[in-house]
Protein backbone atom coordinates (compact mmCIF):
# COMPACT_ATOMS: atom_id res chain seq x y z
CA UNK A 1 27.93 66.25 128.52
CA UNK A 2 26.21 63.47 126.91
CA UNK A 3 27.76 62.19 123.39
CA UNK A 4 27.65 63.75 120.36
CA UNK A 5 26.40 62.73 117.15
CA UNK A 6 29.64 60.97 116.15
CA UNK A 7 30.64 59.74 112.74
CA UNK A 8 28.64 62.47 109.76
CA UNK A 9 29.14 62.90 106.11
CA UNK A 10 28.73 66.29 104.26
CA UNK A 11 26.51 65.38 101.49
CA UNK A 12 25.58 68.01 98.34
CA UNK A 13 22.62 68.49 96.56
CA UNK A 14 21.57 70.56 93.59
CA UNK A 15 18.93 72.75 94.32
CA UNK A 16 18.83 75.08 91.26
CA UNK A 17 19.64 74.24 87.22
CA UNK A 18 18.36 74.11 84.09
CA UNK A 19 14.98 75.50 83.83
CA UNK A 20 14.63 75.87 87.04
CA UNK A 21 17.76 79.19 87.89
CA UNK A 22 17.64 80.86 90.93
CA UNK A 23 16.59 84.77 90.75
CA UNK A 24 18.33 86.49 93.34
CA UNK A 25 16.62 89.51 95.02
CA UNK A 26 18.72 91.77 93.40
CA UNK A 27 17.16 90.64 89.70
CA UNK A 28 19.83 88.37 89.29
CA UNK A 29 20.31 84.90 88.00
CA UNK A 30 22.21 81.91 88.80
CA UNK A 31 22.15 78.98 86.41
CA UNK A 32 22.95 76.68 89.23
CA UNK A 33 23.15 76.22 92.56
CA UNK A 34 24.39 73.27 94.94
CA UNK A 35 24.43 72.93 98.38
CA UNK A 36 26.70 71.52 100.89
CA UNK A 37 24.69 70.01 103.90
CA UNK A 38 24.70 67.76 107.14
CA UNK A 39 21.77 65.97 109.00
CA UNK A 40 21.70 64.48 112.10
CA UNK A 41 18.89 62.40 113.74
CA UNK A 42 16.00 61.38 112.11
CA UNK A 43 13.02 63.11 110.35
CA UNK A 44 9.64 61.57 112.18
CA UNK A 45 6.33 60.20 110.45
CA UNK A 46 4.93 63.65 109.81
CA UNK A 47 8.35 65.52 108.90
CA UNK A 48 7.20 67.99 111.70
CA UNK A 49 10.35 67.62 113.63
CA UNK A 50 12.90 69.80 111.98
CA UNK A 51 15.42 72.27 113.11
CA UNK A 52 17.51 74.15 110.24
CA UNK A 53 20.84 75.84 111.77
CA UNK A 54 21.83 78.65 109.70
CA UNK A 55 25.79 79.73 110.76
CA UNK A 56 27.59 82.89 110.73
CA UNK A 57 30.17 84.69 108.54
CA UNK A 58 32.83 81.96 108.72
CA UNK A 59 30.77 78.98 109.48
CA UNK A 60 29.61 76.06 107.07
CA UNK A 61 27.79 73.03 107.40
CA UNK A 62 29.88 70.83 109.56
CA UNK A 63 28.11 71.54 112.74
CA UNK A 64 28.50 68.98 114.63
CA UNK A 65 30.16 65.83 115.40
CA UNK A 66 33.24 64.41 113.13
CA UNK A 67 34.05 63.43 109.92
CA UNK A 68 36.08 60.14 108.97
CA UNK A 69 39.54 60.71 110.72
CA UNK A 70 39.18 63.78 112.13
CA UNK A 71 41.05 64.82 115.51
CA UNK A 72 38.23 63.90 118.46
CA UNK A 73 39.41 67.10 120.11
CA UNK A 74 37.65 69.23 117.04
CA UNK A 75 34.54 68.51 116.31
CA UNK A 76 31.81 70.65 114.45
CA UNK A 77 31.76 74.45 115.48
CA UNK A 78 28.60 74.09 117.14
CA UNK A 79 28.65 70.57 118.38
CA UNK A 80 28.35 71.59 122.02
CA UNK A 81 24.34 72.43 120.72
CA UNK A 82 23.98 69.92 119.06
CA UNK A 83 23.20 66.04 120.14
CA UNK A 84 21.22 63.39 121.86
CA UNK A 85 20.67 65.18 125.08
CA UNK A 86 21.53 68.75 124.01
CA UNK A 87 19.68 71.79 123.68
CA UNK A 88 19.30 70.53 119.71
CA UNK A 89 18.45 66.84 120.84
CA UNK A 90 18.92 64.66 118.45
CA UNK A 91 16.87 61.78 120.01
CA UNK A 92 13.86 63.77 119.60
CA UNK A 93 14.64 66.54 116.64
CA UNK A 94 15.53 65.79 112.63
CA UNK A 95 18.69 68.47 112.54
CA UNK A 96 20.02 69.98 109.52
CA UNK A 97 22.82 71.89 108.59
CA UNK A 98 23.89 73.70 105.13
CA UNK A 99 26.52 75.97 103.93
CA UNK A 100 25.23 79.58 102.49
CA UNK A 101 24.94 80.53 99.07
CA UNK A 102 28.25 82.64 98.43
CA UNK A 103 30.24 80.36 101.05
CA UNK A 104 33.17 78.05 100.43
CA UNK A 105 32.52 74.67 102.09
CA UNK A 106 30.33 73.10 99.26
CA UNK A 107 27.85 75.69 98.04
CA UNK A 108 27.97 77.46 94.92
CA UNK A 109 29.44 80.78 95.98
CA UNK A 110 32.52 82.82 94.43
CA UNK A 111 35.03 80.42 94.31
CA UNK A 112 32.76 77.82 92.20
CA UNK A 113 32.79 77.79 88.22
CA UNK A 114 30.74 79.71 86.44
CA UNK A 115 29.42 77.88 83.39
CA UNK A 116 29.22 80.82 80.93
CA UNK A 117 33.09 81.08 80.88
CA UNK A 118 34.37 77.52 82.73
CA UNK A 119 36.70 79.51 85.55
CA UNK A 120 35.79 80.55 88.62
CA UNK A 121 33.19 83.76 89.39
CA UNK A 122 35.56 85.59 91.19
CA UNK A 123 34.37 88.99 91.78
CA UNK A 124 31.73 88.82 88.67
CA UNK A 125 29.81 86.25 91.64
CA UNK A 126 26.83 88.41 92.10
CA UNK A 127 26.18 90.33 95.26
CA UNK A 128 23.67 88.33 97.72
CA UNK A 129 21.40 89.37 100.37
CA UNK A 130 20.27 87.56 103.40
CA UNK A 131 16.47 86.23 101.53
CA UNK A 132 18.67 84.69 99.31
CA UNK A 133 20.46 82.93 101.81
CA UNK A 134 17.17 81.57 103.14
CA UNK A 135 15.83 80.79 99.35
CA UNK A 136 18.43 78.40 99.12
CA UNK A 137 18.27 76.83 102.57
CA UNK A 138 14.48 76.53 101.13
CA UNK A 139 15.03 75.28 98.24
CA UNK A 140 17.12 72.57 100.06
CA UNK A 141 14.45 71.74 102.58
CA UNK A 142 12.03 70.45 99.17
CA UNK A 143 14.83 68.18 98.38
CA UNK A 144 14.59 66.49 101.43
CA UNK A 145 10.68 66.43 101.55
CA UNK A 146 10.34 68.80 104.36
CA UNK A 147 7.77 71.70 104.39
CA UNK A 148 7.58 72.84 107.40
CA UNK A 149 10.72 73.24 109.96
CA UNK A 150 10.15 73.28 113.72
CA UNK A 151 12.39 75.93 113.99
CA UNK A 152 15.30 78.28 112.67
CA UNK A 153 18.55 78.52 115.20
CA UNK A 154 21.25 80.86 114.28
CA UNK A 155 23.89 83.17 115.85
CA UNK A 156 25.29 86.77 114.22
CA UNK A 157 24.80 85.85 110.45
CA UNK A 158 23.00 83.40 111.37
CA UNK A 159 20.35 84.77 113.22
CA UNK A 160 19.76 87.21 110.58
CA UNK A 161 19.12 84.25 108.38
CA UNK A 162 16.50 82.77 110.94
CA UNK A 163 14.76 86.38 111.62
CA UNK A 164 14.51 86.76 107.53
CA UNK A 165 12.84 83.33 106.99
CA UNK A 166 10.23 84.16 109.24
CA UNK A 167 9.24 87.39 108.19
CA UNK A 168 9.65 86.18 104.59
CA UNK A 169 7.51 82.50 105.42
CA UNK A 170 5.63 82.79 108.48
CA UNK A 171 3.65 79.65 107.55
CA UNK A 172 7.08 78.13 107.52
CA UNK A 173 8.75 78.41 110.62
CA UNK A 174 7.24 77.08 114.20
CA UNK A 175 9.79 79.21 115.75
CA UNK A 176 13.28 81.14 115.29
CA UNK A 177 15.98 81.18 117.70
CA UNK A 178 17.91 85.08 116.78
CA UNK A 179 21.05 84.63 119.29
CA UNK A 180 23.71 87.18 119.14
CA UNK A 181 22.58 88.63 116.03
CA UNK A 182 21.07 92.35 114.93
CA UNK A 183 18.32 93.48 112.45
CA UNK A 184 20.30 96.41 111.16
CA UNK A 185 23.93 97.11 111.50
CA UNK A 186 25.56 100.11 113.49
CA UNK A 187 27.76 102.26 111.29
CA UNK A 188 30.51 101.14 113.60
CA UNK A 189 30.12 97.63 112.36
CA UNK A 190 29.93 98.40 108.83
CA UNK A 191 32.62 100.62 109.27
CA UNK A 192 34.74 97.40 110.77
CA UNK A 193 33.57 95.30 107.65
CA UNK A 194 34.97 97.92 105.41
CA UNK A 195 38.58 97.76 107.07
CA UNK A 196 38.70 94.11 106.86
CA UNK A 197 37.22 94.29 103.15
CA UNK A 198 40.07 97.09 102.50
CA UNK A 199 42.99 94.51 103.95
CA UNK A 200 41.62 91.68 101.19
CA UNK A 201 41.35 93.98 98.35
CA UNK A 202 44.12 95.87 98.75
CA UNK A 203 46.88 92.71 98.93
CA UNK A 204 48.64 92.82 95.96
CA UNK A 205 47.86 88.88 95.44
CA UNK A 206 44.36 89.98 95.12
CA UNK A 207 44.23 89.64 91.37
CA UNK A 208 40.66 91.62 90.98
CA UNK A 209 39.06 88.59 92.98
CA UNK A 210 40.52 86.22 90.29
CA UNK A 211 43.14 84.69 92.06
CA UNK A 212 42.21 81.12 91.65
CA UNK A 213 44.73 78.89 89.94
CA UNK A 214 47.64 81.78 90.76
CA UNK A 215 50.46 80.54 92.36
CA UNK A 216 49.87 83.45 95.50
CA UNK A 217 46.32 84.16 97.09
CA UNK A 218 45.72 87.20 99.01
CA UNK A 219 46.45 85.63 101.88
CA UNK A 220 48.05 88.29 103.84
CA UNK A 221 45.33 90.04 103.42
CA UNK A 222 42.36 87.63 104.55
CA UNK A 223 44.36 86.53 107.64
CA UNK A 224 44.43 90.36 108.58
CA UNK A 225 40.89 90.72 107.96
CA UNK A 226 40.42 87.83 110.18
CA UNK A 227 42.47 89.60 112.93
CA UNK A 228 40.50 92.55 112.75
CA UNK A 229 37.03 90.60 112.63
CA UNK A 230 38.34 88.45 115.82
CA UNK A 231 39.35 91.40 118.11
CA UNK A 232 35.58 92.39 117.86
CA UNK A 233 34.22 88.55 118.57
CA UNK A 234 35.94 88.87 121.94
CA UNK A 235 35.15 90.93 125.19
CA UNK A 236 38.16 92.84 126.88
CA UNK A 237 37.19 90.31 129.88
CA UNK A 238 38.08 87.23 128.19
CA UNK A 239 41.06 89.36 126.37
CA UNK A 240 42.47 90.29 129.75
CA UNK A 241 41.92 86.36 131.61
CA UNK A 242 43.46 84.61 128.57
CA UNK A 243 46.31 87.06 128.06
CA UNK A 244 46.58 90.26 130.03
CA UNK A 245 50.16 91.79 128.95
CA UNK A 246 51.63 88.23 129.16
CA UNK A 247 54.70 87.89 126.82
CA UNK A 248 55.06 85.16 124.52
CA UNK A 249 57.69 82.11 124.88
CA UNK A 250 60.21 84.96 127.04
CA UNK A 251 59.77 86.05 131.03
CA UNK A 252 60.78 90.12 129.48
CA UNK A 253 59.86 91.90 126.39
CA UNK A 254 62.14 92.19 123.72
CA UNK A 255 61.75 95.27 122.55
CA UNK A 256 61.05 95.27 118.48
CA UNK A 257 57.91 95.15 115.97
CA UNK A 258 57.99 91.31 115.97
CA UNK A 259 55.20 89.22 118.50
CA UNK A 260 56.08 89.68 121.38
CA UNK A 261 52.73 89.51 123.94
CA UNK A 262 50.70 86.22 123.62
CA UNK A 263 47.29 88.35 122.46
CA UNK A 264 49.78 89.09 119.25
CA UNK A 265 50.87 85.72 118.80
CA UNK A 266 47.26 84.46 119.21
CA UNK A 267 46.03 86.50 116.44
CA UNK A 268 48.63 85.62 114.25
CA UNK A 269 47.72 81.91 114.70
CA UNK A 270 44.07 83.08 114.36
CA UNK A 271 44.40 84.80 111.00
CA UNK A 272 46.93 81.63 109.61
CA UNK A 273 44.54 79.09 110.41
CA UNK A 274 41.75 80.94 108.60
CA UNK A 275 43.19 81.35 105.36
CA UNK A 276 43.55 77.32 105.10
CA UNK A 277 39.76 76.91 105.16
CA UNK A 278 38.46 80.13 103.90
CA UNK A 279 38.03 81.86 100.62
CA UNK A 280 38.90 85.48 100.59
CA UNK A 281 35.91 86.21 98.16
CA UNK A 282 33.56 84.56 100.33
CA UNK A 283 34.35 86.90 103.11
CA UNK A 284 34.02 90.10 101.79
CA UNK A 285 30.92 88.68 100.14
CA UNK A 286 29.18 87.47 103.76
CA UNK A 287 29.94 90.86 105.11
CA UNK A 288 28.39 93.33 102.54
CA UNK A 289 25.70 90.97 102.93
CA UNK A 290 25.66 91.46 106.42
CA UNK A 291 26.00 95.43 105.51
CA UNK A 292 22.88 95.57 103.79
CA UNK A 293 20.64 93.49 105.91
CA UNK A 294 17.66 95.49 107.14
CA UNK A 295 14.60 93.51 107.15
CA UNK A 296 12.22 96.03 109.20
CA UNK A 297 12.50 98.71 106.49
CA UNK A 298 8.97 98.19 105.44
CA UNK A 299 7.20 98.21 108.95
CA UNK A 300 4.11 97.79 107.23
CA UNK A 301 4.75 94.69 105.47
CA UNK A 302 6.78 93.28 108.27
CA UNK A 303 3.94 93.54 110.02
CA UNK A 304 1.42 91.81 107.35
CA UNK A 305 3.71 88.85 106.81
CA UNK A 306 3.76 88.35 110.84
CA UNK A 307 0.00 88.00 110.64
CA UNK A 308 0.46 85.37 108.40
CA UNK A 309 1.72 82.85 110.66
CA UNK A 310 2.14 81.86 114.42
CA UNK A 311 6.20 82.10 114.31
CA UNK A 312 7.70 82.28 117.84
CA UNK A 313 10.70 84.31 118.42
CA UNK A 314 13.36 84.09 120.53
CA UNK A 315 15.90 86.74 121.26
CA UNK A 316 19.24 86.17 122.94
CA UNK A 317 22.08 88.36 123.55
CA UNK A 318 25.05 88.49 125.57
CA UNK A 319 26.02 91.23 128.30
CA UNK A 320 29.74 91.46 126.78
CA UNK A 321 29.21 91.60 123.52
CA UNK A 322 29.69 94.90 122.19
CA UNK A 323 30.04 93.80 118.15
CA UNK A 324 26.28 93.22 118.53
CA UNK A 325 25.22 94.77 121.54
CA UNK A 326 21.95 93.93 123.41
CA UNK A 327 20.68 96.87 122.68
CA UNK A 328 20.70 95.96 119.05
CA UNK A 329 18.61 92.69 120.43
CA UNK A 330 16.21 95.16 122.64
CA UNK A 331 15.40 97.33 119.11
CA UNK A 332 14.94 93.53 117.19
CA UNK A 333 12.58 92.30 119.93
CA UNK A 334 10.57 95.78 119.99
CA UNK A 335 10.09 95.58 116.69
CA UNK A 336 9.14 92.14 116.19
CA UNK A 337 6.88 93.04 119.11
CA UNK A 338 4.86 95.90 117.27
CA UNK A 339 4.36 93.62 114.27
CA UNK A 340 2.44 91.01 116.85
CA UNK A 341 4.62 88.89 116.91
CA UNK A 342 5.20 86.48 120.22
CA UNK A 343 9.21 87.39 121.70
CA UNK A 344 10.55 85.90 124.05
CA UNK A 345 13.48 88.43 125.25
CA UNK A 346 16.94 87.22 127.09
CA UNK A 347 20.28 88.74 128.10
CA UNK A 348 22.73 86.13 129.28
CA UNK A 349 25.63 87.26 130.91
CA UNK A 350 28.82 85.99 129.48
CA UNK A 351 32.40 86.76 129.50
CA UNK A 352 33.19 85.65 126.21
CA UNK A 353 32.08 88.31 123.86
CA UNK A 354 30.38 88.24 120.64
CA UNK A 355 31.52 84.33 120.39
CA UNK A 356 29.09 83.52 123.48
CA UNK A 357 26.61 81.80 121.07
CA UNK A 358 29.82 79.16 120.03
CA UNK A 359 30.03 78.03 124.23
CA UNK A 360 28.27 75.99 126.09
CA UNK A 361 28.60 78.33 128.61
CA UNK A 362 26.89 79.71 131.22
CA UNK A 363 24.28 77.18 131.36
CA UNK A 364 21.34 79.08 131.01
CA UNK A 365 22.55 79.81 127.69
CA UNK A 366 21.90 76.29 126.61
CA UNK A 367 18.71 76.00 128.81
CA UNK A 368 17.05 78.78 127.56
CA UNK A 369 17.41 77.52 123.70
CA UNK A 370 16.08 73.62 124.88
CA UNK A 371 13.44 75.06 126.67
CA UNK A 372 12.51 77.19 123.86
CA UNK A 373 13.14 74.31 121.72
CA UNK A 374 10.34 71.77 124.12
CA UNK A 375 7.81 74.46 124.31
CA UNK A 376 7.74 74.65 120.13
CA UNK A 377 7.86 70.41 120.23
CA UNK A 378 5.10 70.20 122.85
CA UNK A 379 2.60 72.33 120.43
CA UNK A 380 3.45 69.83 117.82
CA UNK A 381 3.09 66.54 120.26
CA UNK A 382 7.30 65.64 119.88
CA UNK A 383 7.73 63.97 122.91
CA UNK A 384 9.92 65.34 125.99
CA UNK A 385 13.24 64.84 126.52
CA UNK A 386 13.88 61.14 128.03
C-alpha cells in the first residue's frame, strides 16, 4: 500500500455563535457550536474537488494518518481509505474529516459547557437527529470556502449522514458513498441500542448524565455497552477464526466466572480501551440518533428533493453483516431508486462483519469506492489517478 498522509493536525472551528445559533430540527437551539476537523490534500482552483467523510457511532475526525508522536502502528481509523494512491486519493481529492455534533473528540456535544450555567450539558444536551449532523458538517464546509463537495463517504452512522445530505441538498453533493449503513433501523437493532443505553444509565456512577468533575464515571457501564455494541460489529466467521473456544493464557479451563476463553478476554480489553476515549453521554446520544433516523418517511418529498439535483448513489453492503444486513441496503437502494435517483448497488463478500467498511479488505471493497470515486471526478474534469 502506498503511504499515507503522514504527519495531520486536528484543527477546530466555530461554526455557530452569537447571532448566528444553530436551530436543531427538533426546534431547538444551540448558542454555539465548534467543530473538530482534519484535511488532507489540497482543495483545487475551483474548490470542486472535495470529499467529506462522515464516521460512525464511535468515530471522530482523526481519519487518517498520525498525529505528533503517535505509535506508527495506529494510525487514523480509516487511514487504509484514505491517501495518495487510495480509494480517497489524496493526490487528486481535497479530503475532509469532522467530528459530529453530540461527539466527544472536539465538537460541541454533551460533554462541552453550556454557557447558560458554565458546567457541562450533561443530559440537558438536547437530543439530535441525523440533518443536524449534516447542518453542522455544512456549516463547516462555508468556513472553509467550499460549496459544493464531490462527494459524501460514510459507513453505519456514517452513511446515514451521507444518504441525509443528499436528500436534504441535492445541489450539494456530486455523489454519496452509503457503505454498511441502513435507512431505517430493524427493531432488533434498536432493541440492541436500548440494552447498551440500559448498561450506561443504570451504573450507579451515572450521576443523571452529570458525572463530569466526579471522582467515578460510569465506566462500568460504557465499557459494557461497548461489549454489547462489538459482539454485533463482528460475524460468527471472524468470531470463530480469531478465537473459536480457545482459552486464554492456560492449555485447560479453569472452571469459575472469571475470563477464561480469549473471545472474553478480548471484549474486556475492547470495552477498557473505549472508556479512555469515549464519553458515555455521547454514546447513548449517537444511538437514539441512530434510533430515529428514517429519512424515506415522506416518499413524496424524498422524491422532489431527488429531482433537485444529479446526486449519484452508491450502495455497499457486506454478505456477513447481520447488524445491518444487505437487505437493509436492497430496501435503501429500491427506494432511492423510485425517487429517480441513479444507484449503483453492491454486496461484497466479507468475513469481517459489520466492521467490513474499517478493512481494506477484500479488494473490491476498495475498488469499487475509487472507481466510484473517478467516475464522479471525470464528470468534473479531476484528472485520473497517476
Amino acid at each position: 500500500m502506498p503511504d499515507g498522509v503522514g504527519v495531520v493536525e486536528t484543527k477546530r472551528a466555530v461554526v455557530f455563535e452569537g447571532d448566528r445559533p444553530l436551530t436543531l430540527a427538533s426546534g431547538a437551539t444551540l448558542p454555539e457550536v465548534e467543530v473538530a476537523y482534519e484535511t488532507y490534500g489540497e482543495l483545487n482552483a475551483d474548490r470542486s474537488n472535495a470529499v467529506f467523510i462522515c464516521h460512525a457511532l464511535s468515530g471522530d475526525a482523526h481519519a487518517a494518518g498520525l498525529h505528533e508522536g503517535d505509535d506508527p502502528s495506529r494510525p487514523g481509523w480509516w487511514d487504509n481509505i484514505v491517501g495518495p494512491g487510495r480509494p480517497l486519493d489524496t493526490d487528486r481529492f481535497f479530503v475532509i474529516s469532522a467530528n459530529v455534533l453530540g461527539g466527544c473528540k472536539g465538537s460541541t456535544g454533551p460533554s462541552s459547557t453550556d454557557p447558560s450555567t458554565g458546567k457541562p450539558y450533561g443530559l440537558r444536551f438536547p437530543l439530535v437527529q441525523v440533518r443536524d449532523l449534516v447542518e453542522v458538517h455544512r456549516a463547516l464546509l462555508r468556513e472553509l470556502g467550499i460549496e459544493t463537495l464531490l462527494a459524501a463517504v460514510g459507513g453505519s452512522l456514517g452513511g446515514m449522514q451521507a444518504l441525509q445530505w443528499a436528500i436534504d441538498h441535492p445541489t450539494e453533493v456530486g455523489g454519496a458513498a452509503i457503505i454498511a449503513a441502513s435507512a431505517r433501523l430493524s427493531a432488533q437493532n434498536i432493541a440492541f441500542s436500548a440494552v447498551a443505553r440500559e448498561a450506561i444509565m443504570r451504573d450507579p456512577d451515572f450521576a443523571g448524565g452529570d458525572y463530569y468533575g466526579n471522582d467515578r464515571r460510569p465506566d462500568p457501564g460504557l465499557a459494557l455497552a461497548r461489549m454489547i455494541g462489538h459482539i454485533t460489529y463482528l460475524s460468527e466467521e471472524s468470531m470463530r477464526e480469531k478465537f473459536g473456544r480457545r482459552i486464554q493464557d492456560a492449555e485447560v479451563p479453569r472452571y469459575g466466572f472469571d475470563v477464561d476463553f480469549q473471545v472474553e478476554s478480548y471484549l474486556h480489553y475492547q470495552g477498557q480501551s473505549f472508556v479512555e476515549r469515549f464519553d458515555a453521554n455521547t454514546y447513548l446520544y449517537m444511538g437514539r440518533t441512530m434510533d430515529y433516523f428514517d429519512p424515506f418517511e415522506d416518499p413524496v418529498r424524498v422524491q422532489n428533493q431527488i429531482s433537485q439535483g444529479e446526486t449519484s448513489f452508491l450502495v455497499i453492503s457486506f454478505d456477513s453483516d447481520w447488524r445491518f444486513s444487505t437487505e437493509h441496503a436492497r430496501v435503501m437502494a429500491s427506494e432511492l431508486r423510485g425517487a429517480g435517483a441513479p444507484v449503483t448497488f453492491q454486496e461484497i463478500s466479507s468475513p469481517h462483519g459489520h466492521d467490513s467498511f474499517l478493512f481494506a479488505d477484500p479488494p473490491e471493497y476498495h475498488r469499487t469506492v475509487a472507481g466510484f470515486l473517478d467516475r464522479l471526478a471525470g464528470q468534473r474534469g479531476i484528472g485520473a489517478r497517476a
